[in-house]
C-alpha atoms as a PDB file:
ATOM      1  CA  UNK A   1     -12.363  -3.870   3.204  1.00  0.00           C
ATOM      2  CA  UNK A   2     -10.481  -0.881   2.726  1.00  0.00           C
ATOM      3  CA  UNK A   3      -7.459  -0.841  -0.158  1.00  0.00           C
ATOM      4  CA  UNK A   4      -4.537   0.716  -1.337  1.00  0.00           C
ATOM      5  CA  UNK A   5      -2.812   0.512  -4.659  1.00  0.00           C
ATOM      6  CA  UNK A   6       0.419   0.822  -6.413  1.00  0.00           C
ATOM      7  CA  UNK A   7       1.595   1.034  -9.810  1.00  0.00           C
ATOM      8  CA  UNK A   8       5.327   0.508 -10.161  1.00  0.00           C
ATOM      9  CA  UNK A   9       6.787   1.228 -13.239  1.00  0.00           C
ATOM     10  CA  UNK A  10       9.538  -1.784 -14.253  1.00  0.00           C
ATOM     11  CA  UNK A  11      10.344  -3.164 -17.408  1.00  0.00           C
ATOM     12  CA  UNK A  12      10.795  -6.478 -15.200  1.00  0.00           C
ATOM     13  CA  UNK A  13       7.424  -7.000 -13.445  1.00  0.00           C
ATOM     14  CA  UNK A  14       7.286 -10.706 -13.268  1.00  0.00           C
ATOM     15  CA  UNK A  15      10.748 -10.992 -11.997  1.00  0.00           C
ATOM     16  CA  UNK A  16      10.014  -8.357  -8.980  1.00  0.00           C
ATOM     17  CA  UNK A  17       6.592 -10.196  -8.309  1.00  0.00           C
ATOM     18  CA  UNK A  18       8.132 -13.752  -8.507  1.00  0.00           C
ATOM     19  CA  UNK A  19      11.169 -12.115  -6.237  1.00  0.00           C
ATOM     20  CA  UNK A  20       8.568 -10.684  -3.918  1.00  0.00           C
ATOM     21  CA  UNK A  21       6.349 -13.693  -3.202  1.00  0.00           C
ATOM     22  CA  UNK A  22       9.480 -16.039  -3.046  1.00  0.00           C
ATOM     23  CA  UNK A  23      10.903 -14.151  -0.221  1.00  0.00           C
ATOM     24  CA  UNK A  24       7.693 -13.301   1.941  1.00  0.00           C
ATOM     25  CA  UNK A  25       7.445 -16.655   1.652  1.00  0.00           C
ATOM     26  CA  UNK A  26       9.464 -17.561   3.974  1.00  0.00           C
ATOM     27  CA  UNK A  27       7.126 -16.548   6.761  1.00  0.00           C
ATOM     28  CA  UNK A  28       3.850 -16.131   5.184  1.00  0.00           C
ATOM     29  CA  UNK A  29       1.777 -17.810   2.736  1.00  0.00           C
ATOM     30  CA  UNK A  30       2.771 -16.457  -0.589  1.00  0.00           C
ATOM     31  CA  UNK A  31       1.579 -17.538  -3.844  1.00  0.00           C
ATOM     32  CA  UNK A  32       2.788 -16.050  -7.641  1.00  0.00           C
ATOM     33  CA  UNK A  33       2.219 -17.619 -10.713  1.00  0.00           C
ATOM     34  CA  UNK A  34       4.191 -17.075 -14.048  1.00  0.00           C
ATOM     35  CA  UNK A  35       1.554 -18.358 -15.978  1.00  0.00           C
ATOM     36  CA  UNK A  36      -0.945 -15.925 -14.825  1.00  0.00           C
ATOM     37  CA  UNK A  37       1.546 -13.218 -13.919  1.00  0.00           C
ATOM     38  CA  UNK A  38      -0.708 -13.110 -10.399  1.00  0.00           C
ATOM     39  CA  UNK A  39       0.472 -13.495  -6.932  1.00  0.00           C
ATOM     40  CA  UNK A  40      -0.812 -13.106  -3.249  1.00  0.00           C
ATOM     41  CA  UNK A  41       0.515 -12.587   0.050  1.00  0.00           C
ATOM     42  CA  UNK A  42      -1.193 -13.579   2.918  1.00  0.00           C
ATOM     43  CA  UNK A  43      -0.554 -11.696   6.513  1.00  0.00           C
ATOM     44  CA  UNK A  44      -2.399 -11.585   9.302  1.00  0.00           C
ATOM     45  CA  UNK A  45      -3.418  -8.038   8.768  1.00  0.00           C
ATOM     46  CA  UNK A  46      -4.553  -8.369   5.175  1.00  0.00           C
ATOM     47  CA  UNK A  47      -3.844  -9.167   1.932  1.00  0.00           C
ATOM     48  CA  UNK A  48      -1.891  -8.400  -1.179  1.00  0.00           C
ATOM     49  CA  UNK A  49      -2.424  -9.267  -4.648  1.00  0.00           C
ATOM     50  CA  UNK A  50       0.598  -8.709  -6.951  1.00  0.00           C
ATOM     51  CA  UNK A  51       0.033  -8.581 -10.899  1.00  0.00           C
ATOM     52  CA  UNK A  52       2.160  -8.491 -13.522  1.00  0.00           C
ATOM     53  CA  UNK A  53       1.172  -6.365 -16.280  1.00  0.00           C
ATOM     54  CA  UNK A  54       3.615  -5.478 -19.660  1.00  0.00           C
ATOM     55  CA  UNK A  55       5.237  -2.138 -18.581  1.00  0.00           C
ATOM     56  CA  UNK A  56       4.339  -1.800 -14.324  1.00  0.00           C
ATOM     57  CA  UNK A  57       3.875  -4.264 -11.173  1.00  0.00           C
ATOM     58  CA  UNK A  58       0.545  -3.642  -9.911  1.00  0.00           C
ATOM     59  CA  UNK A  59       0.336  -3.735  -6.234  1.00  0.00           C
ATOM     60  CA  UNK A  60      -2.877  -4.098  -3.913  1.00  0.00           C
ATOM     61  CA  UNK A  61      -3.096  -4.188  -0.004  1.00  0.00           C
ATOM     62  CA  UNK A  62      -6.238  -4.584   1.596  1.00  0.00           C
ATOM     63  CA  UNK A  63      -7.061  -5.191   5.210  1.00  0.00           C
ATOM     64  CA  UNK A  64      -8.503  -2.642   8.070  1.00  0.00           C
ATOM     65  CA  UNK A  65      -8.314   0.756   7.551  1.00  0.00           C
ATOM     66  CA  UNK A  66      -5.559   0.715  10.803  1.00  0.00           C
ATOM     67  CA  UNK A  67      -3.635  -1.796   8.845  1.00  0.00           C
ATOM     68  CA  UNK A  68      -2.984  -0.419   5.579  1.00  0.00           C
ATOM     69  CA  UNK A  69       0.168   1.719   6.600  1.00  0.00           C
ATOM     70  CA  UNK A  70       1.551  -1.607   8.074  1.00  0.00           C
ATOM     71  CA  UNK A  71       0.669  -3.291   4.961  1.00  0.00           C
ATOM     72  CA  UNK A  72       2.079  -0.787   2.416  1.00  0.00           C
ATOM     73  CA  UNK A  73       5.356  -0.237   4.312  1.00  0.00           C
ATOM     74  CA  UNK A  74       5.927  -3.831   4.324  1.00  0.00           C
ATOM     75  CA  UNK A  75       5.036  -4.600   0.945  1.00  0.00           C
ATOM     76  CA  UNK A  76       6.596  -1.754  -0.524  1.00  0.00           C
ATOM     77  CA  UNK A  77      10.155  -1.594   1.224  1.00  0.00           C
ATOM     78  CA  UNK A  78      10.930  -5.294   0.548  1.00  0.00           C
ATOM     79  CA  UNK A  79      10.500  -4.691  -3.096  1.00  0.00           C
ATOM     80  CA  UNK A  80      12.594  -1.279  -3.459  1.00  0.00           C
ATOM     81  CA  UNK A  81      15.138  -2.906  -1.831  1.00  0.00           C
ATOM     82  CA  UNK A  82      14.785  -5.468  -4.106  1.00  0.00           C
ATOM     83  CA  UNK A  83      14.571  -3.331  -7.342  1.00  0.00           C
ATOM     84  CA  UNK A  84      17.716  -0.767  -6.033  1.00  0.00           C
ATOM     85  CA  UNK A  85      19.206  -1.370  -9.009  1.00  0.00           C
ATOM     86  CA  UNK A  86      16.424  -0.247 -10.925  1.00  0.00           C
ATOM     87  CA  UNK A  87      15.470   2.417  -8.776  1.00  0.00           C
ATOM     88  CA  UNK A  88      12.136   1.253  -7.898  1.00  0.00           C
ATOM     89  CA  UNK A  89       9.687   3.909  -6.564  1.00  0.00           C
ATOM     90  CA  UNK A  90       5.750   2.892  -4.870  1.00  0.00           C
ATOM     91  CA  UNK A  91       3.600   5.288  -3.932  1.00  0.00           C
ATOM     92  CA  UNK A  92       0.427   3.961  -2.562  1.00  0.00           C
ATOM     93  CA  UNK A  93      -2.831   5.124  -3.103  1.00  0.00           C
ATOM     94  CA  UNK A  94      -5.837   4.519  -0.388  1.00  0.00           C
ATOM     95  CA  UNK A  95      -9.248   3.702  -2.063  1.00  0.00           C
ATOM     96  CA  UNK A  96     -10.623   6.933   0.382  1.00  0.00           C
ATOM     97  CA  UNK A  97      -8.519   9.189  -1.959  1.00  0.00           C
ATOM     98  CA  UNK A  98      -5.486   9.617   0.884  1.00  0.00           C
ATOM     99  CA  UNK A  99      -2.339   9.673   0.186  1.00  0.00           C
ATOM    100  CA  UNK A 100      -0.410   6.317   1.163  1.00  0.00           C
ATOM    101  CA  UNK A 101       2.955   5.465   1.947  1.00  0.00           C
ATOM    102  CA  UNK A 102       5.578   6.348  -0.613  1.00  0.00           C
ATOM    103  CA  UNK A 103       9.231   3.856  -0.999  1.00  0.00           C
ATOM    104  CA  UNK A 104      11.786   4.704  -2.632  1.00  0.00           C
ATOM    105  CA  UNK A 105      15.560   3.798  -2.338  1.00  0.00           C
ATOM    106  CA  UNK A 106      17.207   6.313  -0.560  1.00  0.00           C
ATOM    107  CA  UNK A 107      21.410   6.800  -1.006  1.00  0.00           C
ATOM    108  CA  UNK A 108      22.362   6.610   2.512  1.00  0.00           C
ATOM    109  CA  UNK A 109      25.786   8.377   1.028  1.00  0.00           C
ATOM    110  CA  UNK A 110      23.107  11.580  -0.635  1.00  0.00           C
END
């Protein structure tokens, strides 16, 4: 299956991923573990995997090549908007070297 990655720098990863899987939750099967530091999120078109690591979130999306955009936009604007304050940024990265979607909170006032 094709994938794309993200590696979000935040000094607050396990907060963002707990965050994350708590409110996708609500409408898909979402998983996170502070133990582990892992999550997943389950959607119809695909997958994600969230890990915690000391310094970044680690993000992975993986479903049909079709369904990555849909994937990484989803993924990715829920938790920019969640880390605002923190100005959040993902840029995705597609396993066939493209380019992926790129979130990032934009001042509607700039």
């Amino acid at each position: 299956m094709p994938v794309s990655t993200a590696h979000v720098s935040t000094d607050r990863p396990g907060r963002y991923a707990k965050q994350l899987a708590a409110h996708m939750g609500r409408k898909i099967e979402a998983t996170y573990s502070e133990d582990t530091g892992r999550g997943t999120l389950v959607f119809s078109a695909g997958t994600a995997t969230l890990e915690a690591r000391p310094d970044a979130l680690l993000l992975t999306v993986e479903g049909e090549r079709d369904k990555l955009p849909g994937l990484e936009d989803v993924v990715g604007r829920h938790l920019v908007r969640f880390g605002a304050r923190d100005e959040l940024v993902v840029e995705w990265q597609r396993d066939n070297g493209e380019a992926g979607l790129v979130h990032r909170n934009e001042d509607p006032e700039a």
